[in-house]
Protein backbone atom coordinates (compact mmCIF):
# COMPACT_ATOMS: atom_id res chain seq x y z
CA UNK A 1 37.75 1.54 36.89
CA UNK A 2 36.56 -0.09 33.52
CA UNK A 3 35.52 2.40 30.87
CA UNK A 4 31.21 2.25 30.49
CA UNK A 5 30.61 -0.56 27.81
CA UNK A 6 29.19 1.20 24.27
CA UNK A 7 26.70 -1.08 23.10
CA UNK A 8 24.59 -0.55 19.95
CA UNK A 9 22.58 -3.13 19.20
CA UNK A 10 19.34 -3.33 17.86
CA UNK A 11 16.27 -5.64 18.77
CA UNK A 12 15.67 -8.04 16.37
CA UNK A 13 11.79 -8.20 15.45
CA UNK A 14 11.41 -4.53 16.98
CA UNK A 15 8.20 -3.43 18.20
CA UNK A 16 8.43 0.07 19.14
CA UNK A 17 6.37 1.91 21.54
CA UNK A 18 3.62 4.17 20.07
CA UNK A 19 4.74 6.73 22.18
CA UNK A 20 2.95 10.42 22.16
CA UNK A 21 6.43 12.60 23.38
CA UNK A 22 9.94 11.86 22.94
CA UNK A 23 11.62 9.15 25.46
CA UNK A 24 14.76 7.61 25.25
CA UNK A 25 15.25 5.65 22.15
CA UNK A 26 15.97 2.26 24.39
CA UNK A 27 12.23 2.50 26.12
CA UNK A 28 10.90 3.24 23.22
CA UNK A 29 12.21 -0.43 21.35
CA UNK A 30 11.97 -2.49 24.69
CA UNK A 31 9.13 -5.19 24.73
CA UNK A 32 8.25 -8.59 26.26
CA UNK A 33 9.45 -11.14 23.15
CA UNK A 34 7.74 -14.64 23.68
CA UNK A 35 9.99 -16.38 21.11
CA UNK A 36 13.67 -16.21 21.06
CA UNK A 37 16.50 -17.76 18.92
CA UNK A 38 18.94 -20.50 19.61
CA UNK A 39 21.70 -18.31 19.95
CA UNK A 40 23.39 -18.20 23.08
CA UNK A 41 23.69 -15.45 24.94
CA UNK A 42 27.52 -14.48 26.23
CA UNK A 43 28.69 -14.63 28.99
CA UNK A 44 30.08 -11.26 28.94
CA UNK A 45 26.99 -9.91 27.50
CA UNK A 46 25.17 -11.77 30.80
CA UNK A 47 27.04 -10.33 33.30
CA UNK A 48 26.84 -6.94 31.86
CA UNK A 49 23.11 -7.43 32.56
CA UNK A 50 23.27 -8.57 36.03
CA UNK A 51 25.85 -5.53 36.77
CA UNK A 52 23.44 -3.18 35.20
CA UNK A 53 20.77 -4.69 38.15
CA UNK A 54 23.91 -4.37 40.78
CA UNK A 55 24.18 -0.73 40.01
CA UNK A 56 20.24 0.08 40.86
CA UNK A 57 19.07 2.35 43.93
CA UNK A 58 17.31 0.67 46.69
CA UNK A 59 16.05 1.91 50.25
CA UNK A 60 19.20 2.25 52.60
CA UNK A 61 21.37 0.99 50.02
CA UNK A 62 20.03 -2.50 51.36
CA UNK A 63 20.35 -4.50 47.93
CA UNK A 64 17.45 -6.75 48.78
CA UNK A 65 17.83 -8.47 45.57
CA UNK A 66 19.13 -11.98 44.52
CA UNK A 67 19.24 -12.97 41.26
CA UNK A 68 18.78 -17.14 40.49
CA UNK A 69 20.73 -17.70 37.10
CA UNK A 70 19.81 -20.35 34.72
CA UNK A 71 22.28 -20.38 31.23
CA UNK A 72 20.54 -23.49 29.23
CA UNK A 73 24.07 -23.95 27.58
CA UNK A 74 25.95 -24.46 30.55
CA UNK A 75 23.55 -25.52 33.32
CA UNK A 76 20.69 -27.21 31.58
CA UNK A 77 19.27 -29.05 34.65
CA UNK A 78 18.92 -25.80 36.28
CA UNK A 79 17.71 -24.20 33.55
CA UNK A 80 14.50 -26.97 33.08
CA UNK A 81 14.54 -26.36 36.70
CA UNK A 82 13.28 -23.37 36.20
CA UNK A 83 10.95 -23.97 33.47
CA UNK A 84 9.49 -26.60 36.00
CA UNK A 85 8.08 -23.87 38.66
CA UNK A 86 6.64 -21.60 35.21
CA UNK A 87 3.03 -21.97 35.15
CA UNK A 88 2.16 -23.92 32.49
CA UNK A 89 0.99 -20.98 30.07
CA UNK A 90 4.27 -19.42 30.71
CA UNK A 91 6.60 -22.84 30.32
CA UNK A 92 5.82 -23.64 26.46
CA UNK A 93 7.33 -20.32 25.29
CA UNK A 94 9.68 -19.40 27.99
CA UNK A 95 11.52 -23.04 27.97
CA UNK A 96 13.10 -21.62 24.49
CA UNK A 97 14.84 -18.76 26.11
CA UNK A 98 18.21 -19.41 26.78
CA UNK A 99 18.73 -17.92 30.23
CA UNK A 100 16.08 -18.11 32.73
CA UNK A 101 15.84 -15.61 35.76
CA UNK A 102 14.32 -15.81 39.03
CA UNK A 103 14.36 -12.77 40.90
CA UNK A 104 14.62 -13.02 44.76
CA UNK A 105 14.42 -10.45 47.59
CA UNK A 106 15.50 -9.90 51.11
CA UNK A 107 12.68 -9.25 53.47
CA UNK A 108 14.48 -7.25 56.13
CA UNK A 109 17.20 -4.66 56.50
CA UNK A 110 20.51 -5.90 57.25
CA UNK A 111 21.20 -3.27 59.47
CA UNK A 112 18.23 -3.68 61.95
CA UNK A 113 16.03 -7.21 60.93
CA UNK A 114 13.15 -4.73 60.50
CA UNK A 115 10.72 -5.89 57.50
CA UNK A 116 11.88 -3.99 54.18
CA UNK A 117 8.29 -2.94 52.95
CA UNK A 118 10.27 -1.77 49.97
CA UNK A 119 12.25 -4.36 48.88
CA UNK A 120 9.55 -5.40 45.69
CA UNK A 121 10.18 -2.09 44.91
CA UNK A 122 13.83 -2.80 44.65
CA UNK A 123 14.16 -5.75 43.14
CA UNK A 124 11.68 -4.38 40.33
CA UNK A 125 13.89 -1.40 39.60
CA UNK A 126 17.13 -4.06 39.61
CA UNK A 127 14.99 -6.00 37.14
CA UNK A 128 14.41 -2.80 35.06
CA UNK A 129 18.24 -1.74 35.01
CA UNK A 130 18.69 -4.81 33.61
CA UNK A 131 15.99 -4.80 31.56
CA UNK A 132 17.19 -1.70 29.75
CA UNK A 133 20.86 -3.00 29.61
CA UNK A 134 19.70 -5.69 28.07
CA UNK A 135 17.49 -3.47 25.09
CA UNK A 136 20.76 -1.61 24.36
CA UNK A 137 22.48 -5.32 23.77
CA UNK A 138 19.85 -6.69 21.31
CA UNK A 139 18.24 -8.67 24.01
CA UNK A 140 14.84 -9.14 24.97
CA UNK A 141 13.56 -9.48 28.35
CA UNK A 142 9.92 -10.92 28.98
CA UNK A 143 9.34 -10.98 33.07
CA UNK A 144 6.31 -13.40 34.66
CA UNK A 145 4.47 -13.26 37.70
CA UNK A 146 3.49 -16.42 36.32
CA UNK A 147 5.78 -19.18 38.58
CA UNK A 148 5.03 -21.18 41.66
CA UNK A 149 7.18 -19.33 44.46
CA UNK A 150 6.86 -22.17 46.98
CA UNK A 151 8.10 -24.62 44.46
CA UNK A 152 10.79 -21.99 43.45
CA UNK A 153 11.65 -21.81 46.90
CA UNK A 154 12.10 -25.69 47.60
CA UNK A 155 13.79 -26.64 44.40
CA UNK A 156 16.62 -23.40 44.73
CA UNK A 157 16.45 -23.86 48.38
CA UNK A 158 15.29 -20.44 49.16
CA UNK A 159 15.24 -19.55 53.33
CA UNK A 160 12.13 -18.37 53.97
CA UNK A 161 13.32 -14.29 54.82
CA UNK A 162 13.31 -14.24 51.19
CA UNK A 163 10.99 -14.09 48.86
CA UNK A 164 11.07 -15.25 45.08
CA UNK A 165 9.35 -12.35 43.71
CA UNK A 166 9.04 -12.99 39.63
CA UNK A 167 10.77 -15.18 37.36
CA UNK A 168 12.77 -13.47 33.67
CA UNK A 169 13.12 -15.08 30.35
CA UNK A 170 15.73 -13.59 28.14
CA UNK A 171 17.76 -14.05 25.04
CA UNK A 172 18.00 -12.74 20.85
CA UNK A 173 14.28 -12.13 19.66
CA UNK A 174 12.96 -14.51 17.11
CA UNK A 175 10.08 -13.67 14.74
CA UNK A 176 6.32 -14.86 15.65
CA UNK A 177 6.14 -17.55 13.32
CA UNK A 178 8.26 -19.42 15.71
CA UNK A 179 5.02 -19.32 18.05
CA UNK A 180 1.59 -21.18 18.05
CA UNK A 181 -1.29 -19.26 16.79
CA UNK A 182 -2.34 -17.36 20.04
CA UNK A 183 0.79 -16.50 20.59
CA UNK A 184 2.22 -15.54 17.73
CA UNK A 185 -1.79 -13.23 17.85
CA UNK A 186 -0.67 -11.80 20.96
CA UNK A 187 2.64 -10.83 19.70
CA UNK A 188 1.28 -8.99 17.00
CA UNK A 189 -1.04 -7.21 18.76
CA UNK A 190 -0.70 -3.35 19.80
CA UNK A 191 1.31 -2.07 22.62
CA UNK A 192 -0.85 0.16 24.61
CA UNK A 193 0.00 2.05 27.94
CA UNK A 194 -2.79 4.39 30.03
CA UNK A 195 -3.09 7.90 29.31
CA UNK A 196 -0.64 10.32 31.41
CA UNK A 197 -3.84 12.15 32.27
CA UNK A 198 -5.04 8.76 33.57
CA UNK A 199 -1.88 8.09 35.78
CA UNK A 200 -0.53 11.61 37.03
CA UNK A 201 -1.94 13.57 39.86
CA UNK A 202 -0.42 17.37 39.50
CA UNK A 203 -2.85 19.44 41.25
CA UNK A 204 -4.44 19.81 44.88
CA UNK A 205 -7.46 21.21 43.54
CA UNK A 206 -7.81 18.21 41.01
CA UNK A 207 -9.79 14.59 41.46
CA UNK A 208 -7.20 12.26 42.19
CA UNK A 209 -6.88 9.90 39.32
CA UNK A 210 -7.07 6.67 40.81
CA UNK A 211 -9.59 4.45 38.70
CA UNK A 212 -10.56 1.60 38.69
């Protein structure tokens, strides 16, 4: 068994969470980057990522999730491939990271062919392992809803008991004056999360807080 990897990197251009008790150091620094540097990013470093995601729970230990890999250095058709299913908000930004991500989940368990109604669920907490892996390595992670899933699914060749559930940009953070005005506006702008009270149910005798 390999000894756990000791990483400690920090983000360049961090933007740390405002956050109102103590959390981990790691959730407090990750954010969504929309620029990113030219530098490559390992391919050690990668696959430490994509073992963090191996390693997540899931419902019946099914694994639902796939994980579409595009390195711009060593695949670049794939890797414009990619940036040709991003919606177009999404592709002038995200084209400059140099791996693209689609994530993809099984729709049924293995063990019965019975629908997973989980398996988002799964391949989101994959996507967060990774996503916090990739914080401790210096790297920042920015995931989009924002991607044509049919196209996804014809260009990658997809079978249709999966489905192509969000698509990741990742790579070194770059500063915002490597963005367009909005952008770069956007960047700056405040991280803000809902109130606990807003979220969290802990009572019977208490008005569920459901919202809006």
């Amino acid at each position: 068994m390999s000894a756990p990897a000791e990483t400690t990197a920090e983000l360049a251009y961090p933007k740390p969470a405002p956050t109102e008790r103590s959390i981990h150091p790691l959730l407090v620094e990750r954010y969504s980057p929309h620029a990113f540097t030219d530098e490559p990013v390992p391919e050690a470093v990668l696959e430490r990522l994509l073992a963090a995601a191996r390693w997540a729970p899931s419902s019946f230990n099914e694994q639902p999730w796939r994980f579409v890999v595009a390195h711009r250095e060593r695949d670049p058709d794939a890797h414009a491939a990619i940036v040709d299913v991003l919606a177009e908000g999404n592709q002038a930004w995200a084209s400059q990271a140099p791996v693209l991500v689609l994530t993809v989940t099984k729709q049924t368990f293995s063990f019965n062919g019975e629908p997973n109604a989980h398996a988002r669920h799964d391949v989101g907490l994959a996507a967060a392992q990774l996503t916090v892996q990739a914080t401790a390595e210096g790297i920042g992670v920015h995931q989009m809803a924002g991607f044509d899933a049919e196209a996804a699914r014809q260009r990658f060749g997809i079978p249709e008991s999966f489905e192509p559930v969000t698509a990741i940009a990742l790579g070194y953070p770059a500063g915002p004056d490597e963005l367009g005005d909005e952008l770069a506006e956007r960047a700056a702008g405040p991280r803000e999360r809902r109130p606990l009270d807003e979220i969290v149910h802990r009572s019977a005798d208490e008005p569920v807080p459901f919202g809006e």
